[in-house]
N, C-alpha and C. Protein backbone atom coordinates (compact mmCIF):
# COMPACT_ATOMS: atom_id res chain seq x y z
N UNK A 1 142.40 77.31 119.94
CA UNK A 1 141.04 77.42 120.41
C UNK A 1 140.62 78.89 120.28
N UNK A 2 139.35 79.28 119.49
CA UNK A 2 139.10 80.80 119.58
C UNK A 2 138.26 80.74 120.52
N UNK A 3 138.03 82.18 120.72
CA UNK A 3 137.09 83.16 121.93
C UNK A 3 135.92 82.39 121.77
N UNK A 4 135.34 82.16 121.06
CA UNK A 4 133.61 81.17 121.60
C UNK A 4 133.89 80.08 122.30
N UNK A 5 134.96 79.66 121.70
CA UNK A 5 135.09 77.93 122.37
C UNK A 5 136.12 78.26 123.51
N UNK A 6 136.67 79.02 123.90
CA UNK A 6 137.14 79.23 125.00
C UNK A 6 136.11 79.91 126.28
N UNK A 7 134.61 80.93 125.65
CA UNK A 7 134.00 81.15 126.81
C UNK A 7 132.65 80.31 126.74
N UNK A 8 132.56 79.10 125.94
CA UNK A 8 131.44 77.77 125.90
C UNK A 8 132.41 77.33 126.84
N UNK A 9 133.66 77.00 126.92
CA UNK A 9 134.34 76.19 127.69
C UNK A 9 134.00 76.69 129.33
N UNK A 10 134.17 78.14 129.50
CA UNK A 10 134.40 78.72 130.76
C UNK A 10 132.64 78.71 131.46
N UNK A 11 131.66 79.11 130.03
CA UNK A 11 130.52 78.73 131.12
C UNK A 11 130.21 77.31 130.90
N UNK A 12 130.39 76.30 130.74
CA UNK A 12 130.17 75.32 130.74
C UNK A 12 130.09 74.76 132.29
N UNK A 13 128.63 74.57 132.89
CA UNK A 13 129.48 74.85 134.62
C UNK A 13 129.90 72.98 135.29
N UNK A 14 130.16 72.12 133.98
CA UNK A 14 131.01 70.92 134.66
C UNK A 14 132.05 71.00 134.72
N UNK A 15 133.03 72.56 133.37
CA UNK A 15 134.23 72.77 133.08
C UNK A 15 134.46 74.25 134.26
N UNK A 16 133.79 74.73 134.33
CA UNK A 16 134.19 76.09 135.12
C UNK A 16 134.95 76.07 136.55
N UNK A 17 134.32 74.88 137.43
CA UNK A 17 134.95 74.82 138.76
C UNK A 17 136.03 74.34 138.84
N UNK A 18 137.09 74.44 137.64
CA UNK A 18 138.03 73.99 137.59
C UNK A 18 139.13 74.24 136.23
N UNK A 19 138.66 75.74 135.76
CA UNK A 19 139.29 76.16 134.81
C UNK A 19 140.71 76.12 134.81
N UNK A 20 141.46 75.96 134.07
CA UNK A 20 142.70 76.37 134.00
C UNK A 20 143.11 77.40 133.25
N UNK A 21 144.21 78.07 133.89
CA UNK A 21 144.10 79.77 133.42
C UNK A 21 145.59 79.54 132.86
N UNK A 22 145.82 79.56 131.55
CA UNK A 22 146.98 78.88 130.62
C UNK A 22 148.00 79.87 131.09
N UNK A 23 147.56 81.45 131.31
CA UNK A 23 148.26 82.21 131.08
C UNK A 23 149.32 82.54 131.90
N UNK A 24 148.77 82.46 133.63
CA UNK A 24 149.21 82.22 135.01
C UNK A 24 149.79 81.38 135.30
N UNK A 25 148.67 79.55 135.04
CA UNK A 25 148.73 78.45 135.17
C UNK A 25 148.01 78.33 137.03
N UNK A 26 146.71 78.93 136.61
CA UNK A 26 146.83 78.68 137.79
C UNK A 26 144.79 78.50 138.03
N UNK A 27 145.00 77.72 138.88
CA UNK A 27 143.32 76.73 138.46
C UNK A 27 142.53 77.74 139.02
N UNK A 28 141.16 78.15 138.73
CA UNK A 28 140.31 79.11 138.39
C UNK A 28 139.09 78.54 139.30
N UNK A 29 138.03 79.11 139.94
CA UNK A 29 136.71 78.73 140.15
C UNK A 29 135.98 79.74 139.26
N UNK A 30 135.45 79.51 138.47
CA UNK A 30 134.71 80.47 137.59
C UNK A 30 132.76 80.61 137.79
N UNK A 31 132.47 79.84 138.53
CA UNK A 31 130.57 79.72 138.38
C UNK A 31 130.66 81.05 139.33
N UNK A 32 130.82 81.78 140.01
CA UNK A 32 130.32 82.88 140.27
C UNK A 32 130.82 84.58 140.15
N UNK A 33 131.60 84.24 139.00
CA UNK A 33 132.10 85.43 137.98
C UNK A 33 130.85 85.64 136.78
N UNK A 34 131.17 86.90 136.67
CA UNK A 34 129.98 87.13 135.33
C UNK A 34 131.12 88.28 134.61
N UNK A 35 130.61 87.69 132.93
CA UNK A 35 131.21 87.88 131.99
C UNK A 35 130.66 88.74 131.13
N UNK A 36 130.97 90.11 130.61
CA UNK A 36 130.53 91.08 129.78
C UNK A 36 131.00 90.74 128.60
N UNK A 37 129.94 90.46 127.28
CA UNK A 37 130.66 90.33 126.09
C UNK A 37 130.19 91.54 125.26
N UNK A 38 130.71 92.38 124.19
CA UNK A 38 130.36 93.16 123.52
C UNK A 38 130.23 92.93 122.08
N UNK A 39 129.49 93.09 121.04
CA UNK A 39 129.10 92.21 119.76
C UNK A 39 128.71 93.92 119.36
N UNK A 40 128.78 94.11 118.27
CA UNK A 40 127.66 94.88 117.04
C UNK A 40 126.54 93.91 116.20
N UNK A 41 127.27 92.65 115.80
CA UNK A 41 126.12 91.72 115.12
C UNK A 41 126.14 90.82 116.07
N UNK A 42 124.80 90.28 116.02
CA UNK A 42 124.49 88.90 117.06
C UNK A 42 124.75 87.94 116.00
N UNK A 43 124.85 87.92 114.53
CA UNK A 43 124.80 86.81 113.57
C UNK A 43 126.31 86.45 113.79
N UNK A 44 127.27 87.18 114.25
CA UNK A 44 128.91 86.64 113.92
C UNK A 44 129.28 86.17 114.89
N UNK A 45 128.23 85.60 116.29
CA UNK A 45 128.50 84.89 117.09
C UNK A 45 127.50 83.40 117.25
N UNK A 46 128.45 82.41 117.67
CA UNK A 46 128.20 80.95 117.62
C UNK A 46 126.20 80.66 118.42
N UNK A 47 125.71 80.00 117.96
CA UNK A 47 124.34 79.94 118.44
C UNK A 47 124.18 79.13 120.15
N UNK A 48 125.48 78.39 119.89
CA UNK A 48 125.50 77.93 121.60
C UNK A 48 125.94 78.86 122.17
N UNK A 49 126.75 79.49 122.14
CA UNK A 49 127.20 80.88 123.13
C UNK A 49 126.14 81.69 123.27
N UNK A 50 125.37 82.18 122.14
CA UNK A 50 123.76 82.82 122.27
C UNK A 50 123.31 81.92 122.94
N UNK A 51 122.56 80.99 123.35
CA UNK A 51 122.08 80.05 124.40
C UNK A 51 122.45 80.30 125.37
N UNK A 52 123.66 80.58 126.18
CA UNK A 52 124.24 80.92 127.20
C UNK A 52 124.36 82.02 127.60
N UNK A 53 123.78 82.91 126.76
CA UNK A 53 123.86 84.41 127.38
C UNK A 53 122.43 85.64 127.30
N UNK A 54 122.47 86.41 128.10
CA UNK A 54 121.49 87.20 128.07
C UNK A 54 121.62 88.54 127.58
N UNK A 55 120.60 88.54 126.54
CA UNK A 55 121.22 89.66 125.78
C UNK A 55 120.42 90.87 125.72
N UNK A 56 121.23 91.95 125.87
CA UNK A 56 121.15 93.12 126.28
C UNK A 56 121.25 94.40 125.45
N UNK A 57 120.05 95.02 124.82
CA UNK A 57 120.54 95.81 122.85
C UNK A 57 120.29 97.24 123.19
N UNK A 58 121.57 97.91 123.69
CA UNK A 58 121.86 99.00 123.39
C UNK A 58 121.87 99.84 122.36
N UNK A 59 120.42 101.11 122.87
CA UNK A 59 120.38 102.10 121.46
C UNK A 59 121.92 103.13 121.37
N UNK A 60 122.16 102.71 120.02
CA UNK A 60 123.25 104.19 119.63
C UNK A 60 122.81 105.61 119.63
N UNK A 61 123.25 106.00 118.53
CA UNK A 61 122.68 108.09 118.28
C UNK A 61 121.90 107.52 117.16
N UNK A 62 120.70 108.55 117.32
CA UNK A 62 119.44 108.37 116.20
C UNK A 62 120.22 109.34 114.71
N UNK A 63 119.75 108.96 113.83
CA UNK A 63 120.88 109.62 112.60
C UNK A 63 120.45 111.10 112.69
N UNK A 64 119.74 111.72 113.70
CA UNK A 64 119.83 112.93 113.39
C UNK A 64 120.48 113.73 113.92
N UNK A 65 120.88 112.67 115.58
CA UNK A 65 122.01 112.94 116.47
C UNK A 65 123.52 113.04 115.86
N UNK A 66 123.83 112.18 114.79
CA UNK A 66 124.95 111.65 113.89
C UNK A 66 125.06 112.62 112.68
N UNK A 67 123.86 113.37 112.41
CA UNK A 67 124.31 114.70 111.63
C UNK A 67 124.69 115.72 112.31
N UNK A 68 124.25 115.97 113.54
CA UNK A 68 124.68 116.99 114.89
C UNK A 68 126.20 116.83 115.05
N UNK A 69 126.25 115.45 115.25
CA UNK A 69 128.01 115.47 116.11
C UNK A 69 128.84 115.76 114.76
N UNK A 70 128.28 115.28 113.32
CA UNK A 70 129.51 115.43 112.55
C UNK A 70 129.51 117.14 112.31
N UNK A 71 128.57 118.06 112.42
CA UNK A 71 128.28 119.18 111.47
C UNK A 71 129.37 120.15 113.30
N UNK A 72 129.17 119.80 114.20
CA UNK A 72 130.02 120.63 115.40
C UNK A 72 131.24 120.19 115.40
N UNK A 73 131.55 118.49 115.48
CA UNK A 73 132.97 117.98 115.75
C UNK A 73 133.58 117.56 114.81
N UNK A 74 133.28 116.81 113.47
CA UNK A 74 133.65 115.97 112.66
C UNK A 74 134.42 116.83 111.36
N UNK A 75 133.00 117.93 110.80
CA UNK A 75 133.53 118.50 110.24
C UNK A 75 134.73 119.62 110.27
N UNK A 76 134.20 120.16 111.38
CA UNK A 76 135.27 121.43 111.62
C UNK A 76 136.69 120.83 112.34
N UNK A 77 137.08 119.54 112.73
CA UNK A 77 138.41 118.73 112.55
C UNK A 77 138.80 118.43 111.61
N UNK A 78 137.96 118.22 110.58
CA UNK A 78 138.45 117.98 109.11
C UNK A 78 138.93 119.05 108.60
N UNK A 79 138.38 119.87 108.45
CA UNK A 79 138.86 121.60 108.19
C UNK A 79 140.12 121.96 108.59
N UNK A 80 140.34 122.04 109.88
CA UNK A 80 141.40 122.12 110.55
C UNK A 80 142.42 121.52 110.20
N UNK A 81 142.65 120.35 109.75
CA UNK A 81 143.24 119.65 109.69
C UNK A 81 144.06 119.68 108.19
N UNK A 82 143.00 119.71 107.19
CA UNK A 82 143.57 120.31 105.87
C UNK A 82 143.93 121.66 105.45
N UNK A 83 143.97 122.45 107.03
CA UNK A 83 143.50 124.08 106.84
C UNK A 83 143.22 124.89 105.90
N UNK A 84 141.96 123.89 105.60
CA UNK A 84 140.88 125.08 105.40
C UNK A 84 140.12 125.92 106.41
N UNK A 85 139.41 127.06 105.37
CA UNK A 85 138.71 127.97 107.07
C UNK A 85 137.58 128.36 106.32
C-alpha cells in the first residue's frame, strides 16, 4: 500500500476511529489528529487526497534573492572547496 492510499485510508473518517497502526500494532483514534503533508508539485499527488486536503502555497526566494545567496554562500564554498582564491 503507498503513502496516498495509506493517508485516503487514515482520513477516511469511517476508517480512522479505528486505525490500525501495523507498526506498534496498536489501534489508533485518528479524527482529531491533523496531518501536515509537504508536496513541491500538486500534479504528483492523487486527486482524492487533493479533495481531502487544504492547501496551503508557500512563496520560496524570488530569483533575485537566489542570485544573492549563491554570489555570498554558494559560490565562495565552491571556491574553497577546489581552492581556488
Amino acid at each position: 500500500m503507498g503513502p496516498s492510499a495509506v493517508l485516503l485510508e487514515v482520513l477516511d473518517l469511517e476508517q480512522n476511529w479505528n486505525f490500525d497502526y501495523d507498526y506498534i500494532n496498536i489501534p489508533t483514534y485518528l479524527s482529531q489528529d491533523l496531518f501536515i503533508y509537504t508536496a513541491s508539485f500538486l500534479n504528483t499527488i492523487s486527486s482524492l487526497l487533493l479533495d481531502q486536503c487544504e492547501i496551503v502555497h508557500l512563496a520560496g526566494f524570488l530569483f533575485d534573492e537566489k542570485v544573492v545567496i549563491a554570489n555570498r554562500v554558494l559560490v565562495p564554498n565552491l571556491i574553497g572547496m577546489d581552492g581556488l582564491k
